[in-house]
C-alpha atoms as a PDB file:
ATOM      1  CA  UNK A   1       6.302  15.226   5.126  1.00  0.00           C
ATOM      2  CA  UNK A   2       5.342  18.550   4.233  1.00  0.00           C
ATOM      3  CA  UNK A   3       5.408  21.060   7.385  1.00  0.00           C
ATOM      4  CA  UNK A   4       5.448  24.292   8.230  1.00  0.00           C
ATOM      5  CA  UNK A   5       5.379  26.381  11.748  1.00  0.00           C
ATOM      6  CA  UNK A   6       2.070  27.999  11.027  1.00  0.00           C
ATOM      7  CA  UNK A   7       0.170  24.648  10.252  1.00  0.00           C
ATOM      8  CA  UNK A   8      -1.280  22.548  12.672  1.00  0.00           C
ATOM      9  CA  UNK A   9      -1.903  18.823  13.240  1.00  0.00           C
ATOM     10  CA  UNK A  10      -5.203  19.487  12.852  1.00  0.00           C
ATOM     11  CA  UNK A  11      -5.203  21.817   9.703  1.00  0.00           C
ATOM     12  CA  UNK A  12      -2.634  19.043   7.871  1.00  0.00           C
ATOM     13  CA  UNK A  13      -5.429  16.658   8.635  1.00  0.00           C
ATOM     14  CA  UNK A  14      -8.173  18.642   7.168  1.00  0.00           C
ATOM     15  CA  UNK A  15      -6.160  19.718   4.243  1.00  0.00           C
ATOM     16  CA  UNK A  16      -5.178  15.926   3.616  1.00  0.00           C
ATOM     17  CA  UNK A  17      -8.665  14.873   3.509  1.00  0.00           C
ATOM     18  CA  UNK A  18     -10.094  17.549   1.597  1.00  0.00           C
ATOM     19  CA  UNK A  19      -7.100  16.455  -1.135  1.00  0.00           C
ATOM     20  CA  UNK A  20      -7.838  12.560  -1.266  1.00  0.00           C
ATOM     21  CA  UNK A  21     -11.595  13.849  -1.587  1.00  0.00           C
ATOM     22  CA  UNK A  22     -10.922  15.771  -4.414  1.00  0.00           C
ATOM     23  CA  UNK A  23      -8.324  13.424  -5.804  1.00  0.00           C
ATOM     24  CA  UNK A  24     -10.820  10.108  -5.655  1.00  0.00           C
ATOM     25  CA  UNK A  25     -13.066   9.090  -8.190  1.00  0.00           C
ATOM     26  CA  UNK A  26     -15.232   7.819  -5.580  1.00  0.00           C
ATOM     27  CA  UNK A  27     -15.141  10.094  -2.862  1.00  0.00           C
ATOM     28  CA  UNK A  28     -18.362   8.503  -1.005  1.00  0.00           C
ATOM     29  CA  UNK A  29     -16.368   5.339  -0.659  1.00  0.00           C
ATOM     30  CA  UNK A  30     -13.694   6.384   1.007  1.00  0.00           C
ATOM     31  CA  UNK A  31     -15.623   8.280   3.616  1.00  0.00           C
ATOM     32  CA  UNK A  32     -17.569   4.941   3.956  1.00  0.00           C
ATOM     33  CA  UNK A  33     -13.552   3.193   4.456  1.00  0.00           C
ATOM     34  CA  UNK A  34     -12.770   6.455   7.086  1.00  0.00           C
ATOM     35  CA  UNK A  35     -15.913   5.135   9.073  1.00  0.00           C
ATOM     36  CA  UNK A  36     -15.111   1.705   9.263  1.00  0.00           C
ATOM     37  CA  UNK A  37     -11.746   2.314  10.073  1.00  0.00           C
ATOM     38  CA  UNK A  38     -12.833   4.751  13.080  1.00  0.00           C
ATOM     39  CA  UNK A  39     -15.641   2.534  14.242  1.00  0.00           C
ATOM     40  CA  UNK A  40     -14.148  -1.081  13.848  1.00  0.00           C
ATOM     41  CA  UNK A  41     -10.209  -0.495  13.310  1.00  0.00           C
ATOM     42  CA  UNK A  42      -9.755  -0.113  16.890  1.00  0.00           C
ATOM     43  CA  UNK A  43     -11.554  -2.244  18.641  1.00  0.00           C
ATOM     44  CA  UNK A  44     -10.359  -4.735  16.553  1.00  0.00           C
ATOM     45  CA  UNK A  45      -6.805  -4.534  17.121  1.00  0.00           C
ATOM     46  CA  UNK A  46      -6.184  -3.419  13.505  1.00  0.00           C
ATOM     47  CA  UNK A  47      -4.835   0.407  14.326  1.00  0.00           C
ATOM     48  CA  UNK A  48      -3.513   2.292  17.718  1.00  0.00           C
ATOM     49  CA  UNK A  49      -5.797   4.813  19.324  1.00  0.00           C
ATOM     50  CA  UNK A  50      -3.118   7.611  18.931  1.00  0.00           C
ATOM     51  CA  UNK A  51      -3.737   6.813  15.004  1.00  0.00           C
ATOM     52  CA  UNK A  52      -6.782   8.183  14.152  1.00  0.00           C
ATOM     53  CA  UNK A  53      -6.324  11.842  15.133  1.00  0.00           C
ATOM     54  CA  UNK A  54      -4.090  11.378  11.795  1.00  0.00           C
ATOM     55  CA  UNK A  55      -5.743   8.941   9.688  1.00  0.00           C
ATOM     56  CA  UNK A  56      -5.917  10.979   6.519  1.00  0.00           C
ATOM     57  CA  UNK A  57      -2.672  12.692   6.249  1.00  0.00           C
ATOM     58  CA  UNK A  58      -0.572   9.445   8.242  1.00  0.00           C
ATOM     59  CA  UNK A  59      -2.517   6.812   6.408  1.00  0.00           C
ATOM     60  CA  UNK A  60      -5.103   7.576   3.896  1.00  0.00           C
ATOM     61  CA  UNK A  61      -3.403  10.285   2.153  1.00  0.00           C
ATOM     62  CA  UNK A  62       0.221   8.343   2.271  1.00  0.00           C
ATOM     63  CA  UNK A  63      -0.949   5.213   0.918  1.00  0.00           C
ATOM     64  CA  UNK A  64      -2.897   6.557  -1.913  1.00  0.00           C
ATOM     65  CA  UNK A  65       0.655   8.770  -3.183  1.00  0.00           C
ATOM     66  CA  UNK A  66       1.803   5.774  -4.960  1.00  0.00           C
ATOM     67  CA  UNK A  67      -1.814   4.903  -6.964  1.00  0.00           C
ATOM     68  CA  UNK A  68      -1.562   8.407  -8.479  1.00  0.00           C
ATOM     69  CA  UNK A  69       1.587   7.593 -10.337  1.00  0.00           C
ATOM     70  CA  UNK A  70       0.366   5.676 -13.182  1.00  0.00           C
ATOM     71  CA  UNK A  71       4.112   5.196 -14.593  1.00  0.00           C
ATOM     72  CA  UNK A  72       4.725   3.082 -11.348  1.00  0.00           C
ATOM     73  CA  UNK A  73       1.072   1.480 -11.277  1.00  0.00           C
ATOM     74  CA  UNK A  74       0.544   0.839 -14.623  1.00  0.00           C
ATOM     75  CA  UNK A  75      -3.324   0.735 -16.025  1.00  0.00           C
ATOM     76  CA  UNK A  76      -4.814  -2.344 -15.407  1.00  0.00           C
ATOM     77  CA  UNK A  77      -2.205  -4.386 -13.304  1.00  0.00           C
ATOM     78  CA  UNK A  78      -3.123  -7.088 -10.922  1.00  0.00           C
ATOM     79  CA  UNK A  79      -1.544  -5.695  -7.867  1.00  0.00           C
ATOM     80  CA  UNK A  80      -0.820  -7.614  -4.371  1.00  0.00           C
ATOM     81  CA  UNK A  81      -0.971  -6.092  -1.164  1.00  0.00           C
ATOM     82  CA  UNK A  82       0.527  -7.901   0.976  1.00  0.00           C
ATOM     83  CA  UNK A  83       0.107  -7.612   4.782  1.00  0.00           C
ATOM     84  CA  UNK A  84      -2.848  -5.614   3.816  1.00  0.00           C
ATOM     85  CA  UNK A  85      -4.132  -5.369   7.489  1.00  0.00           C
ATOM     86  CA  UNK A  86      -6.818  -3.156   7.687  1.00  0.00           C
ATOM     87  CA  UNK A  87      -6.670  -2.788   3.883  1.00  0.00           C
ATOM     88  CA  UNK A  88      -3.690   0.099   4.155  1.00  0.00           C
ATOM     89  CA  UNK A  89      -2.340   0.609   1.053  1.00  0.00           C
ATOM     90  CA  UNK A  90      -4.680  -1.843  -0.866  1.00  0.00           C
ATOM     91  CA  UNK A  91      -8.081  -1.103  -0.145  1.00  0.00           C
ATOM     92  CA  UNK A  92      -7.663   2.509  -0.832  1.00  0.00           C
ATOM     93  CA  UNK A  93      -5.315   1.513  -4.356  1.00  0.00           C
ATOM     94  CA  UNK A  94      -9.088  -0.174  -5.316  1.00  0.00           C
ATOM     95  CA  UNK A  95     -10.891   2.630  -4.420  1.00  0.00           C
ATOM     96  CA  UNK A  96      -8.978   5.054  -5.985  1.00  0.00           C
ATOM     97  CA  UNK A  97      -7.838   3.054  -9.762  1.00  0.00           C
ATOM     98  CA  UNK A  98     -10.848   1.390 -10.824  1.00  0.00           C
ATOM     99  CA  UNK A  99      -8.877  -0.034 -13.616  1.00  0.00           C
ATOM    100  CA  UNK A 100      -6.846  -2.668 -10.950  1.00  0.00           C
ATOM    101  CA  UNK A 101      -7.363  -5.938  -9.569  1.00  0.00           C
ATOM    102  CA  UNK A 102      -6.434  -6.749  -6.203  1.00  0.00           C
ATOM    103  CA  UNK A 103      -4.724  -9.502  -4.375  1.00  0.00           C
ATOM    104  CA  UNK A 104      -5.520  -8.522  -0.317  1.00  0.00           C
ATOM    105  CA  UNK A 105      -3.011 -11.349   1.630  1.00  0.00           C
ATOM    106  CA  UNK A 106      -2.834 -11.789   5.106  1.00  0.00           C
ATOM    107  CA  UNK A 107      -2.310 -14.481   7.289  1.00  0.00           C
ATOM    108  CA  UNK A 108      -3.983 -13.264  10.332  1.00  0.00           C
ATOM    109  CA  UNK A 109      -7.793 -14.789  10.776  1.00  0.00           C
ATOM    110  CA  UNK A 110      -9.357 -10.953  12.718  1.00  0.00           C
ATOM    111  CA  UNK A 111      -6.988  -9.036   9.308  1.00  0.00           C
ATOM    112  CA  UNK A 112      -8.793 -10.967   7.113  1.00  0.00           C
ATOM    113  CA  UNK A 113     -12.152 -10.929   8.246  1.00  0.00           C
ATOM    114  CA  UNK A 114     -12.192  -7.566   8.528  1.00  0.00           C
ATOM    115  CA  UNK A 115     -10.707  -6.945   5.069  1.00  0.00           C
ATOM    116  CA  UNK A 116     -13.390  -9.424   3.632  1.00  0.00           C
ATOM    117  CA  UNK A 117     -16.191  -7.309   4.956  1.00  0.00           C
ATOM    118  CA  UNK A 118     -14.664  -3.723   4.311  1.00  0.00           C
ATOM    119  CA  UNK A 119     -14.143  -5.144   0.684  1.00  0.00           C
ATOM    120  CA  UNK A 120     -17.786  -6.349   0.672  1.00  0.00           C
ATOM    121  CA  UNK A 121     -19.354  -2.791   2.298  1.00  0.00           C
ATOM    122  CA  UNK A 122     -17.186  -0.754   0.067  1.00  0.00           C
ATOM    123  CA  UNK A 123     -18.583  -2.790  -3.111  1.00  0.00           C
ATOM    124  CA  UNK A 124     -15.153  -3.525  -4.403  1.00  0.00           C
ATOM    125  CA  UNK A 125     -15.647  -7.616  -4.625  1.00  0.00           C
ATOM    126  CA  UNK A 126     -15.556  -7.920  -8.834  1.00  0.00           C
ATOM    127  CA  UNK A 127     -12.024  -6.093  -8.415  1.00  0.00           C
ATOM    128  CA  UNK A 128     -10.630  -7.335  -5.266  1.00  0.00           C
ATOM    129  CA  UNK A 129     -10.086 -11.052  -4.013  1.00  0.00           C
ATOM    130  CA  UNK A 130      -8.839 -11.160  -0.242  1.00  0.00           C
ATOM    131  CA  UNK A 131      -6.357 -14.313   0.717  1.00  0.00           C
ATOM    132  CA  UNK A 132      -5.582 -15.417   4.545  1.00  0.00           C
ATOM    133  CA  UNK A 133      -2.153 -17.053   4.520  1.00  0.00           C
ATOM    134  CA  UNK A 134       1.384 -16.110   4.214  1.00  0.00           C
ATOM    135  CA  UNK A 135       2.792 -14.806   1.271  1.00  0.00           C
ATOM    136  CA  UNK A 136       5.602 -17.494   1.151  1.00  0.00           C
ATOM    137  CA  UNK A 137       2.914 -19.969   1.418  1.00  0.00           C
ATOM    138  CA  UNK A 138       0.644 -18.927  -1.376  1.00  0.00           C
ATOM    139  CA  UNK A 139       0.061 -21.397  -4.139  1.00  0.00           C
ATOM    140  CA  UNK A 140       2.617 -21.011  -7.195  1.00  0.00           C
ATOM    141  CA  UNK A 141       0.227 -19.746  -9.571  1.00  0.00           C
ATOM    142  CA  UNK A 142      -0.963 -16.808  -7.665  1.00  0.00           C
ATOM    143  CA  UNK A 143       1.271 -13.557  -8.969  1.00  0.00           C
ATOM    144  CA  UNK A 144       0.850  -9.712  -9.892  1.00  0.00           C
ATOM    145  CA  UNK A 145       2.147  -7.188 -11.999  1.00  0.00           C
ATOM    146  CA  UNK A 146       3.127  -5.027  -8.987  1.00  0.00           C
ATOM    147  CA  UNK A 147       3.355  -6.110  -5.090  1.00  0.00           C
ATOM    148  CA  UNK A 148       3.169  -3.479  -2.431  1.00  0.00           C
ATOM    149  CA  UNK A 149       2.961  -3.131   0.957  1.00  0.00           C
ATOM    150  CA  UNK A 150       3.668  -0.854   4.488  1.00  0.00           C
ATOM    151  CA  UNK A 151       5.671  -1.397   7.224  1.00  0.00           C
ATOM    152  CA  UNK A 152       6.129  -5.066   7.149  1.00  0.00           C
ATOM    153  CA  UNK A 153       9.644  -5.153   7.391  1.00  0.00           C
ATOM    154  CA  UNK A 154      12.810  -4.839   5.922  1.00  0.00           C
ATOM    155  CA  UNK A 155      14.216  -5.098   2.626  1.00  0.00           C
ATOM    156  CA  UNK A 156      16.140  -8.559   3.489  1.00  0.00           C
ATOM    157  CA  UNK A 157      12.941  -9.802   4.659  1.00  0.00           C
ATOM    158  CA  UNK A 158      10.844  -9.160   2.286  1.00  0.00           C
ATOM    159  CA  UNK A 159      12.624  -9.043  -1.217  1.00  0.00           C
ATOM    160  CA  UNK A 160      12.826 -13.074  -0.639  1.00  0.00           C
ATOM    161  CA  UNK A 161       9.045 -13.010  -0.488  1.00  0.00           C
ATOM    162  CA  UNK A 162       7.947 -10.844  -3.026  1.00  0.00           C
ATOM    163  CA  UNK A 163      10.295 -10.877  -5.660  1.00  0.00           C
ATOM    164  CA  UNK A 164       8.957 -14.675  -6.734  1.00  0.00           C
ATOM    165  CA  UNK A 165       5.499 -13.583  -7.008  1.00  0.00           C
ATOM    166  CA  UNK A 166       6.213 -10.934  -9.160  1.00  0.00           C
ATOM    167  CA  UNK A 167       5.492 -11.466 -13.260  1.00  0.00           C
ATOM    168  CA  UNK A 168       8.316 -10.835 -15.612  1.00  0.00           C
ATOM    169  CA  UNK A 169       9.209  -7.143 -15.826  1.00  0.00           C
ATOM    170  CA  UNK A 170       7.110  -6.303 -12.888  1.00  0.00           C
ATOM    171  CA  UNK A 171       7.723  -4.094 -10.156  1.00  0.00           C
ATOM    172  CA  UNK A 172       7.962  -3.409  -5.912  1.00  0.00           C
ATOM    173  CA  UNK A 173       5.968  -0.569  -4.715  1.00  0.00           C
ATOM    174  CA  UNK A 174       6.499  -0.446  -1.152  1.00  0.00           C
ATOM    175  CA  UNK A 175       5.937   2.490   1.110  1.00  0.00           C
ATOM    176  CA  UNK A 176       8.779   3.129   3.670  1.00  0.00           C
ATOM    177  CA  UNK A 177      10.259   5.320   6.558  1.00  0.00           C
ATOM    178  CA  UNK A 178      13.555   6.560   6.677  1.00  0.00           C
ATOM    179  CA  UNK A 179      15.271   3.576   7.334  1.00  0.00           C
ATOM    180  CA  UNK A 180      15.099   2.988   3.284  1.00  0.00           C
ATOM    181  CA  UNK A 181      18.243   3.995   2.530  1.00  0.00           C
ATOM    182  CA  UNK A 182      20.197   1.872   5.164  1.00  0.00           C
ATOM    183  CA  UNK A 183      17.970  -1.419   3.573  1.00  0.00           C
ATOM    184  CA  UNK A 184      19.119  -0.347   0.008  1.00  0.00           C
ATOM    185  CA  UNK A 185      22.269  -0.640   1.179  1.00  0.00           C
ATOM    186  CA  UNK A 186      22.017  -4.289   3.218  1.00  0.00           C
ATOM    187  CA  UNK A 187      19.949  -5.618   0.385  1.00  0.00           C
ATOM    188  CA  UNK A 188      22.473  -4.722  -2.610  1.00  0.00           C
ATOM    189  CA  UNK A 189      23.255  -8.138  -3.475  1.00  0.00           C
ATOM    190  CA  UNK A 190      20.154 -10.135  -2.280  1.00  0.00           C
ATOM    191  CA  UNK A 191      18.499  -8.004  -5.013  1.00  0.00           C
ATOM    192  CA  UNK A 192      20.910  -9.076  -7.727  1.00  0.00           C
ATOM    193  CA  UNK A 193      20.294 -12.459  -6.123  1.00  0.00           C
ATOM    194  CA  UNK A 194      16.358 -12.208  -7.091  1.00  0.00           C
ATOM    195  CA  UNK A 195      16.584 -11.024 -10.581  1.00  0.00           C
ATOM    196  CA  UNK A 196      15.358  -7.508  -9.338  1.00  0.00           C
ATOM    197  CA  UNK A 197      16.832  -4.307 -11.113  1.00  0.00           C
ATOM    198  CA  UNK A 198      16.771  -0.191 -11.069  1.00  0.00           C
ATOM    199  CA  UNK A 199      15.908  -0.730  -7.109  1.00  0.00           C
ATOM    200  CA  UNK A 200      15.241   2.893  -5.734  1.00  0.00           C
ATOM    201  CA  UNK A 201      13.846   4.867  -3.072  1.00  0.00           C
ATOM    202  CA  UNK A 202      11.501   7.515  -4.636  1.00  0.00           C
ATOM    203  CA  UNK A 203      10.008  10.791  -2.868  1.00  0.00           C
ATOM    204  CA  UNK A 204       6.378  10.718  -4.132  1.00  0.00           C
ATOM    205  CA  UNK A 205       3.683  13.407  -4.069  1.00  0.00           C
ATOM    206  CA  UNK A 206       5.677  16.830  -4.181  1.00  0.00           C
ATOM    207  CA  UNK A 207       3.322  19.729  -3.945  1.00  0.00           C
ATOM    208  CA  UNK A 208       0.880  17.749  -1.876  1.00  0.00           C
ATOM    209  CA  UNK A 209      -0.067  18.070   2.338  1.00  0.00           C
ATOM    210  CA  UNK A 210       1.791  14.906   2.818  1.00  0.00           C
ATOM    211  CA  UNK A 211       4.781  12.791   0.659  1.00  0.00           C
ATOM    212  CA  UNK A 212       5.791   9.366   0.334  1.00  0.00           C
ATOM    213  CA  UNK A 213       9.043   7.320   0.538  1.00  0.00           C
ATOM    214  CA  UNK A 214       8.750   4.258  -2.155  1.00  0.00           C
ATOM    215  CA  UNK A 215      11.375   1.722  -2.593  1.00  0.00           C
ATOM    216  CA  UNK A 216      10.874   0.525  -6.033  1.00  0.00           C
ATOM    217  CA  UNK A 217      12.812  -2.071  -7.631  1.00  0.00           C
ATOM    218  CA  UNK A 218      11.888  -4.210 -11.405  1.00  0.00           C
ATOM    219  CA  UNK A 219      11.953  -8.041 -11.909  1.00  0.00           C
ATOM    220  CA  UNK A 220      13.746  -8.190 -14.602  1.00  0.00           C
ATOM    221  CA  UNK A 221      11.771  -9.333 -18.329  1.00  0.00           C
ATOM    222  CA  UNK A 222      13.819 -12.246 -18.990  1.00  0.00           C
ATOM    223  CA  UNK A 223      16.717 -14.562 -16.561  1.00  0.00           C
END
């Protein structure tokens, strides 16, 4: 994360929102999604109290890094968040690249209602379908062009979930902490194991208030 002695908390916050603003094709709908969050997300056991004195720069700002790369999120993919939460990275992927589709999974009943009416008060139900149940558990049929997610777990936890959902030559775009390195390491061969290839850990959104650590990894096009 970008820092420096003479900025504050509070002016990294401010200059992180004042960025997604700028960067959003829909600014009013993501200052409808920073409302929700700080009206329901707590109460509703979907974020920590200590977490909204940094929503933008922790969490908005952070998940929407990887949406601005179009060579990792290509135009028009059907991406799957899973884990989604309160819709962190997915709802604000929709928000900010009209050109996706969205697969919102999670298995808890309070995550998903919550992401079904945040997807229906943001006006983003043509582009974005919301699914309670476990990724492991969803029907066969049901895949994307790029999965993502944030701090669900490690590597060797989730590679064996995701990597079967994801269509030929598609791709991981997770967001991680510094552990990443360590998992690349643990999950060399499981990712052999899953057909995955050119797995990664990517520093995203240089020159911005805040960066991102991506693992990335490809399913490969053929067996």
């Amino acid at each position: 994360m970008w820092s420096s002695p003479s900025v504050s908390d509070a002016d990294l916050e401010h200059v992180s929102r004042e960025t997604l603003l700028s960067l959003s094709p829909a600014p009013e709908a993501l200052l409808a999604y920073e409302e929700l969050l700080r009206s329901q997300a707590g109460t509703r056991g979907l974020m920590g109290p200590r977490e909204f004195d940094k929503l933008w720069s922790r969490h908005l700002l952070n998940c929407a890094i990887p949406a601005l790369e179009p060579e990792l999120v290509p135009q028009g993919a059907v991406v799957m968040d899973v884990g989604s939460g309160a819709g962190l990275p997915g709802l604000v992927w929709g928000m900010l690249r009209p050109d996706l589709s969205l697969i919102l999974v999670d298995s808890q009943k309070r995550r998903a209602d919550f992401l079904d009416e945040a997807n229906r008060e943001l006006d983003l139900t043509d582009r974005v379908q919301v699914v309670r149940e476990r990724v492991e558990d969803l029907p066969a049929d049901v895949d994307a062009d790029v999965i993502t997610a944030r701090a669900l777990g490690p590597l060797t936890r989730i590679v064996p979930w995701f990597a079967p959902r994801l269509r030929p030559g598609g791709r991981i775009v997770t967001l991680k902490g510094r552990s990443l390195p360590e998992e690349l390491a643990a999950a060399d061969g499981l990712l052999t194991r899953f057909g995955l290839e050119d797995a990664r850990a990517e520093e995203l959104g240089r020159g911005l208030p805040v960066t991102a650590t991506v693992f990335v990894a490809n399913r490969r096009k053929s067996p």
